[in-house]
N, C-alpha and C. Protein backbone atom coordinates (compact mmCIF):
# COMPACT_ATOMS: atom_id res chain seq x y z
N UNK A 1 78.18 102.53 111.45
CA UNK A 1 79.30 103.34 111.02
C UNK A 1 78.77 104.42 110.08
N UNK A 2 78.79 105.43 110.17
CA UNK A 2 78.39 107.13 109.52
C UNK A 2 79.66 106.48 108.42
N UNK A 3 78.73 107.69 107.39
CA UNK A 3 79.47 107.77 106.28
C UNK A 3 81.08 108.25 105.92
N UNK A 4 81.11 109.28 106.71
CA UNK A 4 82.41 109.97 107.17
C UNK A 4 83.45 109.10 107.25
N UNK A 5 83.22 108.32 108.48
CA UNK A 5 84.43 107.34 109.19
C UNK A 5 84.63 106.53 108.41
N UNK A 6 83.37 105.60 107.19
CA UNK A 6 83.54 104.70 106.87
C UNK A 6 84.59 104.96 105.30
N UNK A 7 84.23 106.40 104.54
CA UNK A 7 85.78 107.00 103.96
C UNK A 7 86.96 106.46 104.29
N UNK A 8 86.74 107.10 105.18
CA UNK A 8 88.28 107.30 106.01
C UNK A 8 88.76 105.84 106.05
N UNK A 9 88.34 104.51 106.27
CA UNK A 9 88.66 103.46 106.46
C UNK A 9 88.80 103.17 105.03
N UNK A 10 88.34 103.45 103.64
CA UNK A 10 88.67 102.99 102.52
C UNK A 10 89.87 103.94 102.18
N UNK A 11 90.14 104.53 102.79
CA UNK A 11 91.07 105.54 102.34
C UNK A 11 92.31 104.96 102.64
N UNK A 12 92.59 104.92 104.01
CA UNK A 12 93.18 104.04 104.97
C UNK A 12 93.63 102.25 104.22
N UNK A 13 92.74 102.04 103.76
CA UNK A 13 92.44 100.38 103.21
C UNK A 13 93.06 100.82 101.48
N UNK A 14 92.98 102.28 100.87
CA UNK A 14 94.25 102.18 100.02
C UNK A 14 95.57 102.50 99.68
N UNK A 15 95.66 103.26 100.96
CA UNK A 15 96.95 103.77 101.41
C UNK A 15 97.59 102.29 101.62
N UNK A 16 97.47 101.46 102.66
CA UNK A 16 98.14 100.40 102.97
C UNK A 16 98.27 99.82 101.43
N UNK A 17 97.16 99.78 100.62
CA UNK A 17 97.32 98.41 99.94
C UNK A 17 97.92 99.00 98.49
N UNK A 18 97.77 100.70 97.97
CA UNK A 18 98.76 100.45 97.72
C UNK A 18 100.18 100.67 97.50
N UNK A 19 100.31 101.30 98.99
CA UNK A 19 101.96 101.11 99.25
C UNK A 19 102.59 99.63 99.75
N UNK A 20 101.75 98.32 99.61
CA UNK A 20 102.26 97.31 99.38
C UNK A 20 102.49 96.97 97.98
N UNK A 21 101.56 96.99 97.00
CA UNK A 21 101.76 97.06 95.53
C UNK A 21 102.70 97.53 95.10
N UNK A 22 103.26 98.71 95.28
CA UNK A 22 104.25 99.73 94.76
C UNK A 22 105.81 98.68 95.37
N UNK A 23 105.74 98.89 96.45
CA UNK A 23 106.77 97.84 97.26
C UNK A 23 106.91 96.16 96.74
N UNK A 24 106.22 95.75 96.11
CA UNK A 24 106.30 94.55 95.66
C UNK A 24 106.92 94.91 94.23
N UNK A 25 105.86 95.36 93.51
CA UNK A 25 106.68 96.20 92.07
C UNK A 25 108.35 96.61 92.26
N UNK A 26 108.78 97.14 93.18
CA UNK A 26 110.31 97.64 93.30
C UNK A 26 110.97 96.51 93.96
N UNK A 27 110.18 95.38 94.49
CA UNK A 27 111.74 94.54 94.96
C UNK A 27 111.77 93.40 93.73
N UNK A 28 110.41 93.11 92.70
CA UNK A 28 110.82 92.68 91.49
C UNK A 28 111.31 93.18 90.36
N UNK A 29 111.53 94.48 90.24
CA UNK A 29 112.40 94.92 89.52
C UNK A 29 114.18 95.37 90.53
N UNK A 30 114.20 95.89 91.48
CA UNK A 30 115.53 95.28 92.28
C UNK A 30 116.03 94.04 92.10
N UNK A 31 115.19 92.87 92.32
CA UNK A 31 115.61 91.59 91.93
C UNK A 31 116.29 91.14 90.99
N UNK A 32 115.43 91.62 89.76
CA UNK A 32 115.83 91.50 88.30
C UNK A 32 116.86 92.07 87.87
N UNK A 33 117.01 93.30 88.19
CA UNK A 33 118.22 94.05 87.94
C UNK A 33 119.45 93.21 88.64
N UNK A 34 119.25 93.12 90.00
CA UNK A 34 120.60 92.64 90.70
C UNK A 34 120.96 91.22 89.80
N UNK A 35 119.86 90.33 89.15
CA UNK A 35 120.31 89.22 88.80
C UNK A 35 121.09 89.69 87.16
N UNK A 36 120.69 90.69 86.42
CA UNK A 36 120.77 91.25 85.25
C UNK A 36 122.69 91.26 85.57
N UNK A 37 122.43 92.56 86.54
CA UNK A 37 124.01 92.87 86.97
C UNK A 37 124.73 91.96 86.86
N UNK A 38 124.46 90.71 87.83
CA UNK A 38 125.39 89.83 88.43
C UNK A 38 125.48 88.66 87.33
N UNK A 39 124.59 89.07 86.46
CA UNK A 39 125.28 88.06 84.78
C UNK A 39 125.99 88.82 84.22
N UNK A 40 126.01 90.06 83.86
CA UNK A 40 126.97 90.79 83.14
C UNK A 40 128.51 90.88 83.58
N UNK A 41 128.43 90.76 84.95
CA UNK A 41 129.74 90.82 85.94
C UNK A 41 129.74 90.00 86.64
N UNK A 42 130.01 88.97 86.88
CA UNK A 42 129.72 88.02 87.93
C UNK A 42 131.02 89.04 89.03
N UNK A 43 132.15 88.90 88.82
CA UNK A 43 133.11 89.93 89.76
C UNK A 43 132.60 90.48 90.92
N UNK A 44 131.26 91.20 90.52
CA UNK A 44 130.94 92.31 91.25
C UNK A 44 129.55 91.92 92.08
N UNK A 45 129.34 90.50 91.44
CA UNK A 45 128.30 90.21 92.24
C UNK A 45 127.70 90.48 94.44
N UNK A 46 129.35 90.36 94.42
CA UNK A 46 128.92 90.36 96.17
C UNK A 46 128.16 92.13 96.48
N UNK A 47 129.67 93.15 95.72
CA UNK A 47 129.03 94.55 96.09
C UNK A 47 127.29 94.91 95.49
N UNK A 48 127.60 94.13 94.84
CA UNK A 48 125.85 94.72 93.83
C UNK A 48 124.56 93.69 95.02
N UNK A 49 125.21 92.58 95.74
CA UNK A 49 124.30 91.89 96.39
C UNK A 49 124.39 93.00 97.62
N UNK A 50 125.35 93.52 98.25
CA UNK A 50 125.24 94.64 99.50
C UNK A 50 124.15 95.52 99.01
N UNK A 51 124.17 96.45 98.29
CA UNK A 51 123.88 97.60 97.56
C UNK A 51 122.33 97.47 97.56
N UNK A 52 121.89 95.89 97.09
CA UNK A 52 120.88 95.67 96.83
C UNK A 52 119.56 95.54 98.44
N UNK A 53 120.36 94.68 99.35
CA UNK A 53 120.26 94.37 100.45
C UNK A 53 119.75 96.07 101.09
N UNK A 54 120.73 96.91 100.94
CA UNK A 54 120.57 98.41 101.51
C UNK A 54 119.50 98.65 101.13
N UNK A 55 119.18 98.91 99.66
CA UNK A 55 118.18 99.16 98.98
C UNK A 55 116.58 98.30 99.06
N UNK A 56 116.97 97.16 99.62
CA UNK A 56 115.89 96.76 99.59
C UNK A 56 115.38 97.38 101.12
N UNK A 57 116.30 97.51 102.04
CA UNK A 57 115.54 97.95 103.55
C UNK A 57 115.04 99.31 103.88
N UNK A 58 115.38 100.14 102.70
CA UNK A 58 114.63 101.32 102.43
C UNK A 58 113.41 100.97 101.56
N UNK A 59 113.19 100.04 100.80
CA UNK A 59 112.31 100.37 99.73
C UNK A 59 111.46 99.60 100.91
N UNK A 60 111.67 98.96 102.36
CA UNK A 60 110.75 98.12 102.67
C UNK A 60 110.05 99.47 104.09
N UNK A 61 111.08 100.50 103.89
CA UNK A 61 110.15 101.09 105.03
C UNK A 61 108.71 102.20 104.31
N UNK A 62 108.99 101.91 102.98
CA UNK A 62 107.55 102.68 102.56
C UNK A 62 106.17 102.07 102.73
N UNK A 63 106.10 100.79 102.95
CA UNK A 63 104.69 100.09 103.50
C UNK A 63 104.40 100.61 104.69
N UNK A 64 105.48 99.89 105.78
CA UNK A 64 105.46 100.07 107.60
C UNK A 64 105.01 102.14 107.65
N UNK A 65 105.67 102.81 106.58
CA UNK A 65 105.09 104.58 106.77
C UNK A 65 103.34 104.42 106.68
N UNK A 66 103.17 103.64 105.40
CA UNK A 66 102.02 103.20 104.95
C UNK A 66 100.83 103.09 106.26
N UNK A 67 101.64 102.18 106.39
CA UNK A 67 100.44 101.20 107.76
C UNK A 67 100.68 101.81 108.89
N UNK A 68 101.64 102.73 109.03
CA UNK A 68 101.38 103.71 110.63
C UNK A 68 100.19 105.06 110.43
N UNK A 69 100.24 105.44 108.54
CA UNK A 69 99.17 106.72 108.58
C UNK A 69 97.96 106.27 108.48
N UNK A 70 98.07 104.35 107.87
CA UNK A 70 96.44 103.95 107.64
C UNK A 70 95.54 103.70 109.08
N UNK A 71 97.28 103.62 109.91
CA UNK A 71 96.37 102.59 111.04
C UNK A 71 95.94 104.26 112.00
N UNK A 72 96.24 105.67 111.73
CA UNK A 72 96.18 106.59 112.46
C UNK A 72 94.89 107.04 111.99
N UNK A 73 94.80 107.08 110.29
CA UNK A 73 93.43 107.06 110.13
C UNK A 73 92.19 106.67 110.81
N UNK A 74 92.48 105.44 110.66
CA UNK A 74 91.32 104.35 111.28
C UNK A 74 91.13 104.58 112.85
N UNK A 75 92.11 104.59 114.08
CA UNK A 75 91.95 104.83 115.04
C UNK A 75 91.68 105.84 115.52
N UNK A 76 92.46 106.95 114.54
CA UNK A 76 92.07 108.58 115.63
C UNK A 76 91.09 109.42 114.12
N UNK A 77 91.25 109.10 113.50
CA UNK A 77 89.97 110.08 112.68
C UNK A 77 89.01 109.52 112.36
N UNK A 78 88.60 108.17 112.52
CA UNK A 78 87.45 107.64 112.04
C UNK A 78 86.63 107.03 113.38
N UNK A 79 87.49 107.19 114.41
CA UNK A 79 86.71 106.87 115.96
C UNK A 79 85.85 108.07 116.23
């Protein structure tokens, strides 16, 4: 493996890892908050559990963006 490609694969190897980090960081603070909320109000617990649910399936497509540019790296610029 040339020096070039083998970049590109650490590059690739921190893109994925860390837009998993970042994504783990935001669904434990989502978490915390929703549990924060839902002591202050129990009432409102169901809408703040929707809200959260939404929120979490966006905060989960920033990895899968992650791992489609790491894995484009690795296959088409480092081949």
């Amino acid at each position: 493996m040339e020096t070039g490609s083998a970049l590109v694969v650490i590059a690739a190897a921190l893109i994925i890892g860390l837009g998993a980090l970042g994504t783990a960081i935001g669904f434990g603070l989502l978490g915390g908050r929703l549990l924060e909320g839902s002591a202050r109000q129990p009432e409102m617990a169901p809408m703040l559990q929707g809200k959260m649910f939404l929120m979490a399936g966006l905060l989960d497509a920033v990895p899968m963006i992650g791992v489609g540019i790491g894995m484009y790296m690795i296959f088409v610029l480092a081949a």
